[in-house]
C-alpha atoms as a PDB file:
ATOM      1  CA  UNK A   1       0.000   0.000   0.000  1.00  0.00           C
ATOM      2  CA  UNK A   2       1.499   3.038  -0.904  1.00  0.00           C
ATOM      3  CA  UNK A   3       1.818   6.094   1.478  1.00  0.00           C
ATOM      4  CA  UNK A   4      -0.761   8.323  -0.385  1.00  0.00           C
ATOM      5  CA  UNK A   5      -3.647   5.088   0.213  1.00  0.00           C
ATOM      6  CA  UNK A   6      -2.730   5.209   3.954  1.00  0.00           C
ATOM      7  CA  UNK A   7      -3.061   8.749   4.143  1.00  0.00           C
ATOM      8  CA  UNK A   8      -6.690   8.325   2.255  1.00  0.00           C
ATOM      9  CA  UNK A   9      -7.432   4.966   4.405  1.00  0.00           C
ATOM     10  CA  UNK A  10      -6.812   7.500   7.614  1.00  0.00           C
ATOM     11  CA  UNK A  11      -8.660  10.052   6.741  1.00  0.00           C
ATOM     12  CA  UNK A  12     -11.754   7.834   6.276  1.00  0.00           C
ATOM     13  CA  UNK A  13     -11.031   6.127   9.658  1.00  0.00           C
ATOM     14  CA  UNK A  14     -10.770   9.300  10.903  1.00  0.00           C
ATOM     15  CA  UNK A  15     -13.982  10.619   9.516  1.00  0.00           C
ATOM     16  CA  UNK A  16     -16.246   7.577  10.370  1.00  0.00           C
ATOM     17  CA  UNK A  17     -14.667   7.609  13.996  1.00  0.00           C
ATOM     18  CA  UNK A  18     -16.105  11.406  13.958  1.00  0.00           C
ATOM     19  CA  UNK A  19     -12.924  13.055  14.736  1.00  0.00           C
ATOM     20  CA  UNK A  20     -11.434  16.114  13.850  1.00  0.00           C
ATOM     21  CA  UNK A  21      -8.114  16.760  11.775  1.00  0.00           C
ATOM     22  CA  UNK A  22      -6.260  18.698   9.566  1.00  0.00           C
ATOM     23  CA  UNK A  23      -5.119  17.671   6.334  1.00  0.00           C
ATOM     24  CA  UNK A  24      -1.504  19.688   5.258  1.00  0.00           C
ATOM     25  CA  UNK A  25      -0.704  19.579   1.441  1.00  0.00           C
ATOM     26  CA  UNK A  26       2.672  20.743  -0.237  1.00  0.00           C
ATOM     27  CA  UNK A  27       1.353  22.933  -3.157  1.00  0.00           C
ATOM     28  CA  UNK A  28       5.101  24.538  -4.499  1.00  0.00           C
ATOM     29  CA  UNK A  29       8.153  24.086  -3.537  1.00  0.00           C
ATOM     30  CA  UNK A  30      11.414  25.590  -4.694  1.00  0.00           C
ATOM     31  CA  UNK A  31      15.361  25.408  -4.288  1.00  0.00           C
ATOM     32  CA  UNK A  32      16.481  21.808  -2.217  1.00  0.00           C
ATOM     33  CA  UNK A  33      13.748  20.535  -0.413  1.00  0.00           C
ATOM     34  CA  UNK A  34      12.700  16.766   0.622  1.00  0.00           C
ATOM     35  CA  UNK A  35       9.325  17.378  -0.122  1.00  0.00           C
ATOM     36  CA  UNK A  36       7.240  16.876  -3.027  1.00  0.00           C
ATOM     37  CA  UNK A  37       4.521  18.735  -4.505  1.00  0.00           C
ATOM     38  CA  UNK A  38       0.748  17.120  -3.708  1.00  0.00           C
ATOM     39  CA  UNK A  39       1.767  14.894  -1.133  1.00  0.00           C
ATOM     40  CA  UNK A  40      -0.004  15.140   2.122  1.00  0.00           C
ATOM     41  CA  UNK A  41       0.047  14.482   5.605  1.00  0.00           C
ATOM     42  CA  UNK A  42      -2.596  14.388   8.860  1.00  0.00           C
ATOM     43  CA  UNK A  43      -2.019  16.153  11.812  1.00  0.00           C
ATOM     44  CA  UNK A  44      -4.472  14.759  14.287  1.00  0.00           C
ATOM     45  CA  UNK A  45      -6.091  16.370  17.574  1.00  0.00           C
ATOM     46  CA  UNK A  46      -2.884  15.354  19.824  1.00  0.00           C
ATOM     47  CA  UNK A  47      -0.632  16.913  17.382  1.00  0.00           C
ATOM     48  CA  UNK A  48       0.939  13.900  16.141  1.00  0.00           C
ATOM     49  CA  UNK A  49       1.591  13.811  12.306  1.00  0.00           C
ATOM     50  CA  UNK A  50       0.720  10.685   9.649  1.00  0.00           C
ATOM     51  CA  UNK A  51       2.653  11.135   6.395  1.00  0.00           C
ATOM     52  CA  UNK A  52       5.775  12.788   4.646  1.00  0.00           C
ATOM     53  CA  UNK A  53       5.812  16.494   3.714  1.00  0.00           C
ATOM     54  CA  UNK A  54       9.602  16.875   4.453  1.00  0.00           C
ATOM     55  CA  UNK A  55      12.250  16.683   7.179  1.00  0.00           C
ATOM     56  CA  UNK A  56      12.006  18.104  10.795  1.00  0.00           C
ATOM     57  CA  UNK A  57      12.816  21.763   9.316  1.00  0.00           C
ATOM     58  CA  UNK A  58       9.191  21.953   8.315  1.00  0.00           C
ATOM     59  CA  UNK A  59       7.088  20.158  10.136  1.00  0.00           C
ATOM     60  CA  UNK A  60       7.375  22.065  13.564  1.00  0.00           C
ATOM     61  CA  UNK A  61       5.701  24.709  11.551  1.00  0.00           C
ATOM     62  CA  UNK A  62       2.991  22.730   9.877  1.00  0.00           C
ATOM     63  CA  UNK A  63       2.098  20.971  13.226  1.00  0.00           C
ATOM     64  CA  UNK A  64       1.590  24.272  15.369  1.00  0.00           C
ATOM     65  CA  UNK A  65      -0.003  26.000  12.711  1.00  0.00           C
ATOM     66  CA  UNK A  66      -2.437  22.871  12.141  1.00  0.00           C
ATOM     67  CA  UNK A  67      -3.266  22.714  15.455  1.00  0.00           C
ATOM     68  CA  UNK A  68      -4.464  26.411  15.381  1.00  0.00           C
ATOM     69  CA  UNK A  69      -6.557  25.621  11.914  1.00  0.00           C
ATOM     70  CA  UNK A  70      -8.703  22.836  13.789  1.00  0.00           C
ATOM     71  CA  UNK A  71      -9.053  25.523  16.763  1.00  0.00           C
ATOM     72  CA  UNK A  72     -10.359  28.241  14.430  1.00  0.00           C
ATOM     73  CA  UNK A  73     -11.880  25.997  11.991  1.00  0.00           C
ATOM     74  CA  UNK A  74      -9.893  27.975   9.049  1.00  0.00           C
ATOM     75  CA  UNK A  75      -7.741  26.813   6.553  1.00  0.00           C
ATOM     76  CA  UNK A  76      -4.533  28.669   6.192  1.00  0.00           C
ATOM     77  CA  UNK A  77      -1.762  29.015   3.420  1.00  0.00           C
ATOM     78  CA  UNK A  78       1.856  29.018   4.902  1.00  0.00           C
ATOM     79  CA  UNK A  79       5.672  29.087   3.830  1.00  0.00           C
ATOM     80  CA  UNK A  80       8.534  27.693   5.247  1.00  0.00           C
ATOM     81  CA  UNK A  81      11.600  29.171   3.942  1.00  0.00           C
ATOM     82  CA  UNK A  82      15.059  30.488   4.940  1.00  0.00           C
ATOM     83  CA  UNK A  83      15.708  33.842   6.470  1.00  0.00           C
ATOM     84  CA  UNK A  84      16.856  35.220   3.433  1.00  0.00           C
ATOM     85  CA  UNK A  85      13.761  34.394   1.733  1.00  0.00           C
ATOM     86  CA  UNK A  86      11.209  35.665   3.722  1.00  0.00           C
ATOM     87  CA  UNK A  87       9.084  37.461   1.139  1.00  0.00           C
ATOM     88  CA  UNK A  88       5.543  37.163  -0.816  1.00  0.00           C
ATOM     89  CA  UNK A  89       4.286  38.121  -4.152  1.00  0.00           C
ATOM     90  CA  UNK A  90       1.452  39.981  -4.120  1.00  0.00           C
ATOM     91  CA  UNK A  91      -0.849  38.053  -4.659  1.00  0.00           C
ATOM     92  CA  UNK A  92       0.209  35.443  -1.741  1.00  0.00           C
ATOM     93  CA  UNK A  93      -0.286  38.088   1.039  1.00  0.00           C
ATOM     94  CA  UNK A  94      -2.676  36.182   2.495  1.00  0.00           C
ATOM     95  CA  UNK A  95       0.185  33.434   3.488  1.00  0.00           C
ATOM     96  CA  UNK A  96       1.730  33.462   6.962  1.00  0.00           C
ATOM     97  CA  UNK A  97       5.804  32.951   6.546  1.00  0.00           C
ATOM     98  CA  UNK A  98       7.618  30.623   8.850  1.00  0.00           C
ATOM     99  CA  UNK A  99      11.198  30.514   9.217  1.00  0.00           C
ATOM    100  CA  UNK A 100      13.657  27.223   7.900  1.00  0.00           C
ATOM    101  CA  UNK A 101      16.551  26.906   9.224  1.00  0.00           C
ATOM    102  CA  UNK A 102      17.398  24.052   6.854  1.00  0.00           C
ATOM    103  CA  UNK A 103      20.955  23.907   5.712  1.00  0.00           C
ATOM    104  CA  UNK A 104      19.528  22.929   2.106  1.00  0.00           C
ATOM    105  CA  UNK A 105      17.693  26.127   2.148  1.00  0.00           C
ATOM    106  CA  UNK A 106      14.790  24.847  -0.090  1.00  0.00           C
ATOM    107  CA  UNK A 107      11.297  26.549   0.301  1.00  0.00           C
ATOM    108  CA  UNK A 108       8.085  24.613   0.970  1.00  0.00           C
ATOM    109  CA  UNK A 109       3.974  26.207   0.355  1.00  0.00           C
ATOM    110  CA  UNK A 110       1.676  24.289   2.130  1.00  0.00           C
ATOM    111  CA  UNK A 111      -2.217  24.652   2.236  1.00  0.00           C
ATOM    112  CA  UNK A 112      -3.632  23.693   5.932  1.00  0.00           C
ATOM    113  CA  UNK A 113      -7.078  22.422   5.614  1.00  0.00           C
ATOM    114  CA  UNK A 114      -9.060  21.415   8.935  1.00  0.00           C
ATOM    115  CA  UNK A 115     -11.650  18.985   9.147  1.00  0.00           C
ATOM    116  CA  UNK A 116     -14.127  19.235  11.804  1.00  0.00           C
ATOM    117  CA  UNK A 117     -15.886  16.388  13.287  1.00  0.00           C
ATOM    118  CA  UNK A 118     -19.136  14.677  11.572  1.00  0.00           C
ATOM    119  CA  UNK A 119     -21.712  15.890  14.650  1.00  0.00           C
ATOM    120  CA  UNK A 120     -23.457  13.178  16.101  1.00  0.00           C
ATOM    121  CA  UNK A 121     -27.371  13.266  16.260  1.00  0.00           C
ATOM    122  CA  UNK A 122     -28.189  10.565  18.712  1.00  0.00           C
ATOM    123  CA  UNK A 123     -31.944   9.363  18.235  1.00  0.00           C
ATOM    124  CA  UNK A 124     -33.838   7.466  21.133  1.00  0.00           C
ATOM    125  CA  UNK A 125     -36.363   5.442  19.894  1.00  0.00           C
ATOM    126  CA  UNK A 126     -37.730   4.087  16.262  1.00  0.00           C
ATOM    127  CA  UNK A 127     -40.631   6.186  15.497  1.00  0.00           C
ATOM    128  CA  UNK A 128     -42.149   7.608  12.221  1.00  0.00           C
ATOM    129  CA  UNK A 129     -41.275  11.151  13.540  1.00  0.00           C
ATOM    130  CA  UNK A 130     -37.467   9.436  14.449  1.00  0.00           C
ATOM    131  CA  UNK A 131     -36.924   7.900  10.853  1.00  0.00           C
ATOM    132  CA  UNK A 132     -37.890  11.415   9.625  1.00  0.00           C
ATOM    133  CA  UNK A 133     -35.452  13.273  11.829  1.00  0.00           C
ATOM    134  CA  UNK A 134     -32.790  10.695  10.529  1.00  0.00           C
ATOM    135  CA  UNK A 135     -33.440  11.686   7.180  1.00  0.00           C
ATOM    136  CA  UNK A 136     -32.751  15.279   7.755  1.00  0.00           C
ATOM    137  CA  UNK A 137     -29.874  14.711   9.841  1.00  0.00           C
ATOM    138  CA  UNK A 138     -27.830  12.466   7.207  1.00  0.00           C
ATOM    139  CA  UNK A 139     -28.650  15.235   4.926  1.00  0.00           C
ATOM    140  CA  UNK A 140     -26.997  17.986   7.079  1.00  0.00           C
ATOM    141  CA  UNK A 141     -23.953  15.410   7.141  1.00  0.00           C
ATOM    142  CA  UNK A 142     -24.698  14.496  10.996  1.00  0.00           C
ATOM    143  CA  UNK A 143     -23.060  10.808  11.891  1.00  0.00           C
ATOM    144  CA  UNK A 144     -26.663   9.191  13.562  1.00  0.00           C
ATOM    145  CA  UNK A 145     -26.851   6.778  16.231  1.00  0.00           C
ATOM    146  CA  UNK A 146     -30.013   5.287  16.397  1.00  0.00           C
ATOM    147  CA  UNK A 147     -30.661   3.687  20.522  1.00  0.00           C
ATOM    148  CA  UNK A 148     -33.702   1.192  19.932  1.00  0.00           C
ATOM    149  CA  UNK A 149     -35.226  -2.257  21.074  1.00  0.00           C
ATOM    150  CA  UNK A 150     -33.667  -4.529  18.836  1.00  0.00           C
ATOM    151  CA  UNK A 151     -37.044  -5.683  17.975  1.00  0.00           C
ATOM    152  CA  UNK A 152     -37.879  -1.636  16.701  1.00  0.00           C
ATOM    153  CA  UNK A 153     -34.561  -0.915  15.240  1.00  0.00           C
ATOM    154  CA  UNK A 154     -35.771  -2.456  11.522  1.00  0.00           C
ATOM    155  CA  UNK A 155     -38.455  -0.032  11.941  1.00  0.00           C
ATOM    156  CA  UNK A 156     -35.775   3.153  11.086  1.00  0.00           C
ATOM    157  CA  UNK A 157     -33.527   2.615   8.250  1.00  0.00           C
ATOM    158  CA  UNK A 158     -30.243   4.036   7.362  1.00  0.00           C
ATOM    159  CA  UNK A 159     -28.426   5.311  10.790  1.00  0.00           C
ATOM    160  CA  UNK A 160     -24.610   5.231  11.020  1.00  0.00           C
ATOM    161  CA  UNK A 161     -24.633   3.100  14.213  1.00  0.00           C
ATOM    162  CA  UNK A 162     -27.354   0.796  16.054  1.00  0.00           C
ATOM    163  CA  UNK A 163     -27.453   0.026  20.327  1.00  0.00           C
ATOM    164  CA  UNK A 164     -29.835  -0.547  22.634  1.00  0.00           C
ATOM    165  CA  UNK A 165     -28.526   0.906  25.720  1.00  0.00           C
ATOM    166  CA  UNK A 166     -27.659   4.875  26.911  1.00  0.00           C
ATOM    167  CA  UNK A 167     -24.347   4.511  27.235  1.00  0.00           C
ATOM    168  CA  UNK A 168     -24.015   8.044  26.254  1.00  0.00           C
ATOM    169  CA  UNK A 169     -20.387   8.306  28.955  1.00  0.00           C
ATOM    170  CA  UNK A 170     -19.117   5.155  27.028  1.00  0.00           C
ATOM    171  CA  UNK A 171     -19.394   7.002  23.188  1.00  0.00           C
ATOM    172  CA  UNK A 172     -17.683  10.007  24.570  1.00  0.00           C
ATOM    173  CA  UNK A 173     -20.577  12.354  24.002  1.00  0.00           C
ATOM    174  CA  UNK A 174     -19.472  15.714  24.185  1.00  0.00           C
ATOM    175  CA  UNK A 175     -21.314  19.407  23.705  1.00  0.00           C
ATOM    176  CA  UNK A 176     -21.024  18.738  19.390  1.00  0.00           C
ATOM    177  CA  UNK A 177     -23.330  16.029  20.336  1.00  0.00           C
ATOM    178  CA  UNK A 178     -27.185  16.249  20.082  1.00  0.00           C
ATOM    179  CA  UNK A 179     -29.659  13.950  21.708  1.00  0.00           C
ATOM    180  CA  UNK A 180     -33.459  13.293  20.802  1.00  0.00           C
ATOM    181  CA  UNK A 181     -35.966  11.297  22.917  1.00  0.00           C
ATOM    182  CA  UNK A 182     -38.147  10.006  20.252  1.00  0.00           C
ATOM    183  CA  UNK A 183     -39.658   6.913  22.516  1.00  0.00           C
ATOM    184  CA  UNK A 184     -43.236   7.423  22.890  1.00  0.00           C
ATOM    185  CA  UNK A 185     -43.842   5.488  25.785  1.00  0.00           C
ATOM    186  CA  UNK A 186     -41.271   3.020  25.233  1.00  0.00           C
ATOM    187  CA  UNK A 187     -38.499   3.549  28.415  1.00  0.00           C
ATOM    188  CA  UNK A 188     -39.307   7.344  28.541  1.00  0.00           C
ATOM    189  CA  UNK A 189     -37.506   7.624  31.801  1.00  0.00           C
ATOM    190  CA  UNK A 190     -34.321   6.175  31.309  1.00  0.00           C
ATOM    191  CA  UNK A 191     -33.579   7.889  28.019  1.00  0.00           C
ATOM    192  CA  UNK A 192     -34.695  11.144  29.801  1.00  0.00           C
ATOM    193  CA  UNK A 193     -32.526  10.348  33.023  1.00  0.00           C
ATOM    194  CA  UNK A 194     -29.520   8.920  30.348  1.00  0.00           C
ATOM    195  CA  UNK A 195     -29.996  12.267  28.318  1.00  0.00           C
ATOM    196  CA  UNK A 196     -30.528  14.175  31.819  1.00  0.00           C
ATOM    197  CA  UNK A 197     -26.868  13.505  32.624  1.00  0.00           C
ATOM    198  CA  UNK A 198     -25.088  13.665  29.343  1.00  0.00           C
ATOM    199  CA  UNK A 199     -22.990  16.167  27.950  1.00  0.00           C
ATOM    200  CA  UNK A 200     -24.802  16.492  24.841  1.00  0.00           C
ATOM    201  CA  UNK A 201     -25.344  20.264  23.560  1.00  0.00           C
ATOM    202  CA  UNK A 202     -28.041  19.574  22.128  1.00  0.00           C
ATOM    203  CA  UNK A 203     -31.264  17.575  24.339  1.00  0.00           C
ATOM    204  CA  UNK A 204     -34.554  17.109  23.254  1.00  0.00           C
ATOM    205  CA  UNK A 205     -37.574  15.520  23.996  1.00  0.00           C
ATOM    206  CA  UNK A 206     -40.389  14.762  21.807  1.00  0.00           C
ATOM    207  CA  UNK A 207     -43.603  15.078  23.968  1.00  0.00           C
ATOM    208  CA  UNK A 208     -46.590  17.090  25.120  1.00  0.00           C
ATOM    209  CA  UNK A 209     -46.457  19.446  27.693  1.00  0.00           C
ATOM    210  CA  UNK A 210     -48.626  17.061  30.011  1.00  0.00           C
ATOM    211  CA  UNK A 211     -46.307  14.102  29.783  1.00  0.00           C
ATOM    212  CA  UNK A 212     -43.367  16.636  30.313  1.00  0.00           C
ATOM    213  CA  UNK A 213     -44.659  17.509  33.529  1.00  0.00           C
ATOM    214  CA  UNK A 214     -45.528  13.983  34.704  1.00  0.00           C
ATOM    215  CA  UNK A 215     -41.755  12.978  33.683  1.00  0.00           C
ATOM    216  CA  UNK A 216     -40.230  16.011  35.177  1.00  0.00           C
ATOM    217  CA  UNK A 217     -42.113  14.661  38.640  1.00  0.00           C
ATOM    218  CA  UNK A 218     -40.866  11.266  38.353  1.00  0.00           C
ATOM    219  CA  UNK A 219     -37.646  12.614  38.243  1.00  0.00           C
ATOM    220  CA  UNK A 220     -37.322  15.107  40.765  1.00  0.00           C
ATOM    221  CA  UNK A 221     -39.250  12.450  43.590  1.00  0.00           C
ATOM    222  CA  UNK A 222     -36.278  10.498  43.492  1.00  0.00           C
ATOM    223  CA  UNK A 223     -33.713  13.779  43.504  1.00  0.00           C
ATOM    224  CA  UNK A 224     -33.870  17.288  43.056  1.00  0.00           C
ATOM    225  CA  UNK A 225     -30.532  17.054  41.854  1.00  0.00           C
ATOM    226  CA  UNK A 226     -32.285  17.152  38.227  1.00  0.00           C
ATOM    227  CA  UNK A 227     -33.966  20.053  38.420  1.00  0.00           C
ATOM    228  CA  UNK A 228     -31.571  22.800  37.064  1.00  0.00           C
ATOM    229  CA  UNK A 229     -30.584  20.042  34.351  1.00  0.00           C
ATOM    230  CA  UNK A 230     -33.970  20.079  32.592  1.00  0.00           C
ATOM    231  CA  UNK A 231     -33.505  24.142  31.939  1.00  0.00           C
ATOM    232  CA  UNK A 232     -31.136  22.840  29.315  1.00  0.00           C
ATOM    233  CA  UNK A 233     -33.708  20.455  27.567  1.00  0.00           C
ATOM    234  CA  UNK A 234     -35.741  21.022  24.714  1.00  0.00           C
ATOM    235  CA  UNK A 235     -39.324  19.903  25.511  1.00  0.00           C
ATOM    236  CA  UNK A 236     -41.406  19.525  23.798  1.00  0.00           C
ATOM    237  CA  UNK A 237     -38.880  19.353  20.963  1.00  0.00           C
ATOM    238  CA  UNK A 238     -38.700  21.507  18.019  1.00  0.00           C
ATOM    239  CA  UNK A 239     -39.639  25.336  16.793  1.00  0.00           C
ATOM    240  CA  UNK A 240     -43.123  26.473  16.345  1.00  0.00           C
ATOM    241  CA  UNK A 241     -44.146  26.005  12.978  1.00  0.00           C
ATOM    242  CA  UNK A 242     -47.362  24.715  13.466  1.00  0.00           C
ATOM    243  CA  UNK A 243     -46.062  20.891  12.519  1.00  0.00           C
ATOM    244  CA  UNK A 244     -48.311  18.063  12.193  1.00  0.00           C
ATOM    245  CA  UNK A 245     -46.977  15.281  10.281  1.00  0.00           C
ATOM    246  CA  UNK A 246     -43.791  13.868  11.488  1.00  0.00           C
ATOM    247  CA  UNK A 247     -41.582  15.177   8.484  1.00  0.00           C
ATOM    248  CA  UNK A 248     -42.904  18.681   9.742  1.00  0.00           C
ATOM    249  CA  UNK A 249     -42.296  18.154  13.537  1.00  0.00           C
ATOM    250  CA  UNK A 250     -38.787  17.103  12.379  1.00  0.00           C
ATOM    251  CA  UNK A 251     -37.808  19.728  10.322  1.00  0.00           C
ATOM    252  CA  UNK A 252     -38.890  21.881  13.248  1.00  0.00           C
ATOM    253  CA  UNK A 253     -36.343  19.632  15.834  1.00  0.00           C
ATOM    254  CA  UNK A 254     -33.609  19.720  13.196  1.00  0.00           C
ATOM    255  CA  UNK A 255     -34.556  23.860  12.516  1.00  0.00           C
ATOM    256  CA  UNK A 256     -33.713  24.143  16.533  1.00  0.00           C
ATOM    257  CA  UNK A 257     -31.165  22.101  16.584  1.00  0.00           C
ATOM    258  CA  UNK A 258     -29.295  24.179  13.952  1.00  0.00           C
ATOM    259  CA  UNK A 259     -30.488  27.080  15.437  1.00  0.00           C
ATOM    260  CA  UNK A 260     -29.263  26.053  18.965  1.00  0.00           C
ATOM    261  CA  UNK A 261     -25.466  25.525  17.654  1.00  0.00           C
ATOM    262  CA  UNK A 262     -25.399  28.681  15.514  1.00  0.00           C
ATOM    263  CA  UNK A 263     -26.158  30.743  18.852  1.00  0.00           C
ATOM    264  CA  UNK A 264     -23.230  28.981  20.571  1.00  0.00           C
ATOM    265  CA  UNK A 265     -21.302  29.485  18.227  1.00  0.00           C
ATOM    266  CA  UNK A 266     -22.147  32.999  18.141  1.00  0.00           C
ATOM    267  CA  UNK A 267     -21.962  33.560  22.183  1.00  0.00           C
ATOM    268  CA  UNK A 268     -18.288  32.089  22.018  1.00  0.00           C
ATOM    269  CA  UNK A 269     -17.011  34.763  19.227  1.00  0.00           C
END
């Protein structure tokens, strides 16, 4: 297998395992330099590096600066040259120049491109309304875990991952994560409890307002440690658009779920 399938193998790995990296790609080069033009490497989340773009005169550069393109979530042009070579054309003002210190004193372009996770939509349950949010979600590029009986989970076709159990601490959820309690009456309580206590950003709950407030007792008879966790659930899920069918009450969950991250997103600029 040649280095340039590994590198592709990875970066599918990488992007079914829903984590985030940076691809780095030698686009010129000039003078003596070990690299070659269109070969690329991966820097991963822990900063290590998977692939040859030239000797250790370049890729202190290309790992900091990769680092800070998965951070920002921008790609980034950059240069690594000698001292005496520290200068742009015009139209490459936008790249950042990084000093070489290279006794072959070759110059190496690389283009930093970051790859954010796949989010993960986590759906409890197999309903119409929960094949119709799965829909949506594979078509906003979400990664979906469907949690099911296994005797429901033929009923909702075309998830990413299948499981029976809310083992949301043993898949690592984390804030990029959204959960929605699509049950309807089948083990209500423990995916609200499971959901309750997860780290998901995003936690909904597909109900009525009665059912909410029955739930909501169950839950806080047994601890009142719950109660300032369900100000950060959804419930009942979804914007008010007047939905009736289940493709409509899932647009409206997937509308609020979008909506939910873009305001995060905003609040931490």
């Amino acid at each position: 297998m040649t280095t340039t399938q590994k590198i592709l193998n990875l970066i599918e790995q990488l992007r079914q395992q829903s984590k985030s990296f940076c691809i780095a790609t030698v686009i010129n080069i000039s003078g003596s330099t070990a690299a070659v033009v269109g070969t690329k490497a991966v820097i991963t989340e822990d900063g290590e590096m998977h692939g040859f773009i030239g000797g250790g005169c370049v890729t202190g550069a290309v790992k900091r600066n990769a680092l800070e393109c998965l951070e920002s979530g921008t790609p980034k042009l950059i240069r690594v040259a000698p001292k005496d070579k520290q200068s742009l054309d015009d139209e490459l003002s936008d790249m950042q120049l990084f000093v070489s210190h290279c006794a072959s004193g070759g110059t190496t372009d690389f283009f930093l491109e970051p790859m954010s996770a796949r989010q993960r939509l986590f759906i409890c349950g197999a309903s119409p309304i929960a094949q119709s949010l799965l829909n949506f979600a594979k078509d906003l590029g979400r990664r979906v875990v469907v949690i099911a009986a296994q005797d429901d989970q033929a009923k909702i076709v075309g998830a990413d991952e299948y499981y029976e159990d809310y083992e949301f601490d043993r898949w690592q959820v984390t804030a990029e994560d959204s959960i929605v309690i699509a049950t309807q009456g089948k083990q209500d309580l423990k995916a609200l409890l499971a959901t309750l206590h997860s780290s998901a950003g995003y936690k909904a709950m597909i109900c009525s307002t009665k059912k909410l407030v029955s739930l909501k007792q169950k839950v806080l008879a047994e601890t009142d440690d719950d109660k300032a966790l369900f100000s950060n659930l959804y419930a009942p899920a979804g914007l008010d658009i007047g939905a009736v069918s289940p493709e409509e009450i899932a647009l409206a969950i997937m509308s609020e779920m979008v909506a939910h991250y873009r305001k995060t997103a905003g609040d931490g600029a």
